[in-house]
N, C-alpha and C. Protein backbone atom coordinates (compact mmCIF):
# COMPACT_ATOMS: atom_id res chain seq x y z
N UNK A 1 -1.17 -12.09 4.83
CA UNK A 1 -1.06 -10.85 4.11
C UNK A 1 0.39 -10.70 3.67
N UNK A 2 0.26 -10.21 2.48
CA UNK A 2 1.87 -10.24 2.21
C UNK A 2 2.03 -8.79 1.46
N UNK A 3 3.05 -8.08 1.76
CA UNK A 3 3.84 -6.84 1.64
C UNK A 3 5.15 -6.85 0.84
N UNK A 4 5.56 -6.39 -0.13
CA UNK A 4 6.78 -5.91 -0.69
C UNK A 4 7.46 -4.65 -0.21
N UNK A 5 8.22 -4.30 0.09
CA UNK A 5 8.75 -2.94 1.14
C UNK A 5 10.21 -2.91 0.28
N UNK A 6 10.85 -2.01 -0.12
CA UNK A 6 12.22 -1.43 -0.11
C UNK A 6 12.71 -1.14 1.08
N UNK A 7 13.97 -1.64 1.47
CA UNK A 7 14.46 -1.36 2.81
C UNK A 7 15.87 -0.19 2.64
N UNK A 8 15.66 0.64 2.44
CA UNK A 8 16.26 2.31 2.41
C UNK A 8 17.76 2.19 3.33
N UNK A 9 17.71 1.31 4.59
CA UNK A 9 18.84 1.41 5.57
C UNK A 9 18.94 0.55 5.88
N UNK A 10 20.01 0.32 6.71
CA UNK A 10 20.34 -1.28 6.82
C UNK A 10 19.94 -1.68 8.64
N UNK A 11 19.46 -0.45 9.42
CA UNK A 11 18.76 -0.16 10.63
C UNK A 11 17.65 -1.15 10.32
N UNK A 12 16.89 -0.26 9.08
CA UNK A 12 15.50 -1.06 8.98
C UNK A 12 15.47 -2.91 9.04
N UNK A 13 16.21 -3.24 8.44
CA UNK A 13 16.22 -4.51 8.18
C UNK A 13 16.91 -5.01 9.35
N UNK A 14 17.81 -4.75 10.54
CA UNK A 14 17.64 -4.70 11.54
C UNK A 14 16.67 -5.00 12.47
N UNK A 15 15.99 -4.15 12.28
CA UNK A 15 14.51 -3.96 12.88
C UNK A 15 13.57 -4.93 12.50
N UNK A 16 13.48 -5.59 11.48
CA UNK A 16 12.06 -6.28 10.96
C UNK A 16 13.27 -7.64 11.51
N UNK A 17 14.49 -8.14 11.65
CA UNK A 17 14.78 -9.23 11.74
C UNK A 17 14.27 -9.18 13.44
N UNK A 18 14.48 -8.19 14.21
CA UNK A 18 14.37 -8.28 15.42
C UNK A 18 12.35 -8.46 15.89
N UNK A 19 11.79 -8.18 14.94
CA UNK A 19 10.19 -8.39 14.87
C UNK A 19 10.28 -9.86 14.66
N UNK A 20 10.63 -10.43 13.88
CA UNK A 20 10.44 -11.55 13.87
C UNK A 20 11.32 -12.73 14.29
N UNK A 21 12.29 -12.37 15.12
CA UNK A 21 12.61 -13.27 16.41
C UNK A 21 11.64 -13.11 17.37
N UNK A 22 10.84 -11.98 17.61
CA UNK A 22 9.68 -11.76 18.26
C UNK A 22 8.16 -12.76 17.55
N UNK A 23 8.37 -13.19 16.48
CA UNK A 23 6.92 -14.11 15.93
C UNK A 23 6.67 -13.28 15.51
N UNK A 24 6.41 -11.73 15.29
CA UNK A 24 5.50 -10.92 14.87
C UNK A 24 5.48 -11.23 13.24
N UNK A 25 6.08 -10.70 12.63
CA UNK A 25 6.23 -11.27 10.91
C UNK A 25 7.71 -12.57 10.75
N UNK A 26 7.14 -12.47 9.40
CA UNK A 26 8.50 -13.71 8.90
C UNK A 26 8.76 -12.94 7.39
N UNK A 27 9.84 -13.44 7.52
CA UNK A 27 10.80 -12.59 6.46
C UNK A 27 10.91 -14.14 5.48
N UNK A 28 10.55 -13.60 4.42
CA UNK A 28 10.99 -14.71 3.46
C UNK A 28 12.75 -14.90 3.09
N UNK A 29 13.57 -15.80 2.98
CA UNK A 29 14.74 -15.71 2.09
C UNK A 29 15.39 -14.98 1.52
N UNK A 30 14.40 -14.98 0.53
CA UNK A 30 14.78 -13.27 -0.73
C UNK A 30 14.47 -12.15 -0.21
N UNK A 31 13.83 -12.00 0.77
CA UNK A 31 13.62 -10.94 1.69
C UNK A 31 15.24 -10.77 2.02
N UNK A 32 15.51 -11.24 3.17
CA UNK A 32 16.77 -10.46 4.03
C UNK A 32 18.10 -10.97 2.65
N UNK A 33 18.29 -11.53 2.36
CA UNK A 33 19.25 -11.81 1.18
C UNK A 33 19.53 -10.73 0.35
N UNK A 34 18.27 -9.93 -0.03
CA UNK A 34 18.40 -8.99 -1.06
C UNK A 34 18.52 -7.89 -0.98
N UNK A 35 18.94 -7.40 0.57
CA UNK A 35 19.59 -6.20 0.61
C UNK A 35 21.22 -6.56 0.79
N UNK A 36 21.56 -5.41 0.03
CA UNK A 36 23.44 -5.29 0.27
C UNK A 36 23.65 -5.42 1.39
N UNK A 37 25.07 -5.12 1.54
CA UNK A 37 26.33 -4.42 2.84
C UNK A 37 25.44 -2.86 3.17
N UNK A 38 25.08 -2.21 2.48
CA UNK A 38 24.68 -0.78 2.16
C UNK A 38 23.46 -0.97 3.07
N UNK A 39 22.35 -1.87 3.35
CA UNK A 39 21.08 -1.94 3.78
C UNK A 39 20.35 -1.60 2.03
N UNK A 40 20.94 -0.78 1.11
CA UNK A 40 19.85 -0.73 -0.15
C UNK A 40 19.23 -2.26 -0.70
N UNK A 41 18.83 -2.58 -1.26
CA UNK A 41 18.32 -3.78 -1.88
C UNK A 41 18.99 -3.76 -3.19
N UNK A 42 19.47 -5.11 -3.31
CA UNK A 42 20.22 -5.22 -4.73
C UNK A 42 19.35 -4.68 -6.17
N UNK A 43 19.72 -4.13 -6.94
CA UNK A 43 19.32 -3.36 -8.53
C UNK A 43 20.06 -4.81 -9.19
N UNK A 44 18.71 -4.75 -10.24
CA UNK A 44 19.34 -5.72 -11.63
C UNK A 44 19.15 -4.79 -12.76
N UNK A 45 19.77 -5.04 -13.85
CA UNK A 45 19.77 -4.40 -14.81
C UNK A 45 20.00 -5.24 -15.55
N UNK A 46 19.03 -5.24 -16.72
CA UNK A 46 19.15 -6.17 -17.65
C UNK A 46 18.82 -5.33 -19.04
N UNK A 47 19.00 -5.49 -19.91
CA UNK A 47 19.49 -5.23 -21.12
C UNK A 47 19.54 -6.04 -22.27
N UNK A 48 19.43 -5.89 -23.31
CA UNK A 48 19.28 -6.58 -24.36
C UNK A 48 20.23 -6.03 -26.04
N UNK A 49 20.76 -7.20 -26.41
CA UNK A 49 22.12 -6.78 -27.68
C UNK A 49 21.79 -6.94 -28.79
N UNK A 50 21.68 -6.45 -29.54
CA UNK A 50 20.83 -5.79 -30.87
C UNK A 50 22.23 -5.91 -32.26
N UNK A 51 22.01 -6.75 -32.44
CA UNK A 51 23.15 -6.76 -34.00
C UNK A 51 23.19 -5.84 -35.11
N UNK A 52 23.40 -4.65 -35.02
CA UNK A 52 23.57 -3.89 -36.01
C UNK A 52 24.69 -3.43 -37.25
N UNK A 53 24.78 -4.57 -37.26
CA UNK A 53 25.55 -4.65 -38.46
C UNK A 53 25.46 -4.41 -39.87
N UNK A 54 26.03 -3.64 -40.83
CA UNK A 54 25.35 -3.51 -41.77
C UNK A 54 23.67 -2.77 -42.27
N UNK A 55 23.66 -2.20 -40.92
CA UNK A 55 22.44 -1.63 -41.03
C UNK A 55 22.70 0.33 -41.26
N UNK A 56 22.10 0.91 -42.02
CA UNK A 56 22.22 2.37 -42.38
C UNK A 56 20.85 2.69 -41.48
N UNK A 57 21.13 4.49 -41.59
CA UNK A 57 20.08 4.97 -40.90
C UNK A 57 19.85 5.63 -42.14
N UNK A 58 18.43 5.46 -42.42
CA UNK A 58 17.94 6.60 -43.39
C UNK A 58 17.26 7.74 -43.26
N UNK A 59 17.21 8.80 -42.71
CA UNK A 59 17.00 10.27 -42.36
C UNK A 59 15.53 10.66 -42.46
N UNK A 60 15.46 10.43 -44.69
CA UNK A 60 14.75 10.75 -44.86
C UNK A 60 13.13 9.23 -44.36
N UNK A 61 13.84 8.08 -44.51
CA UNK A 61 12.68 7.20 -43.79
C UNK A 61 12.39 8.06 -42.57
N UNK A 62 13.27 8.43 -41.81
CA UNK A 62 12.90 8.29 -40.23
C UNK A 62 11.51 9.63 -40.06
N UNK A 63 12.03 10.69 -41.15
CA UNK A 63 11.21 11.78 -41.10
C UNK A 63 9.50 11.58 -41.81
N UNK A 64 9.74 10.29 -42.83
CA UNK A 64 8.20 10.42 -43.15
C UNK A 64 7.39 9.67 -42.15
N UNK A 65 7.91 8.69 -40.93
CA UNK A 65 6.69 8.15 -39.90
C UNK A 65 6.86 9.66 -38.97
């Protein structure tokens, strides 16, 4: 069975490493890796760059859709 969880504190992740020195679950890699210093889990942000060059806004286009 497999679970995705946000780990909120860095207690928690604590806790699930200490479950599974016990056998109880196993933590994948990207599991314990991907929380910070913080205990939050790392944020990506990705984004995309749009060349607008030479491009006008036309008002009245935008108002007839």
């Amino acid at each position: 069975m497999t679970f995705t969880i946000e780990i909120l504190h860095s207690r928690a992740l604590d806790l699930l490493r200490a479950l599974e020195s016990l056998h109880m679950i196993r933590l994948s890699s990207g599991t314990a890796s991907a929380a910070g210093e913080d205990g939050k889990p790392a944020r990506t942000f990705e984004a995309i760059a749009l060349d607008t060059r030479g491009f006008r806004f036309n008002r009245e286009e935008a108002h007839e859709r």
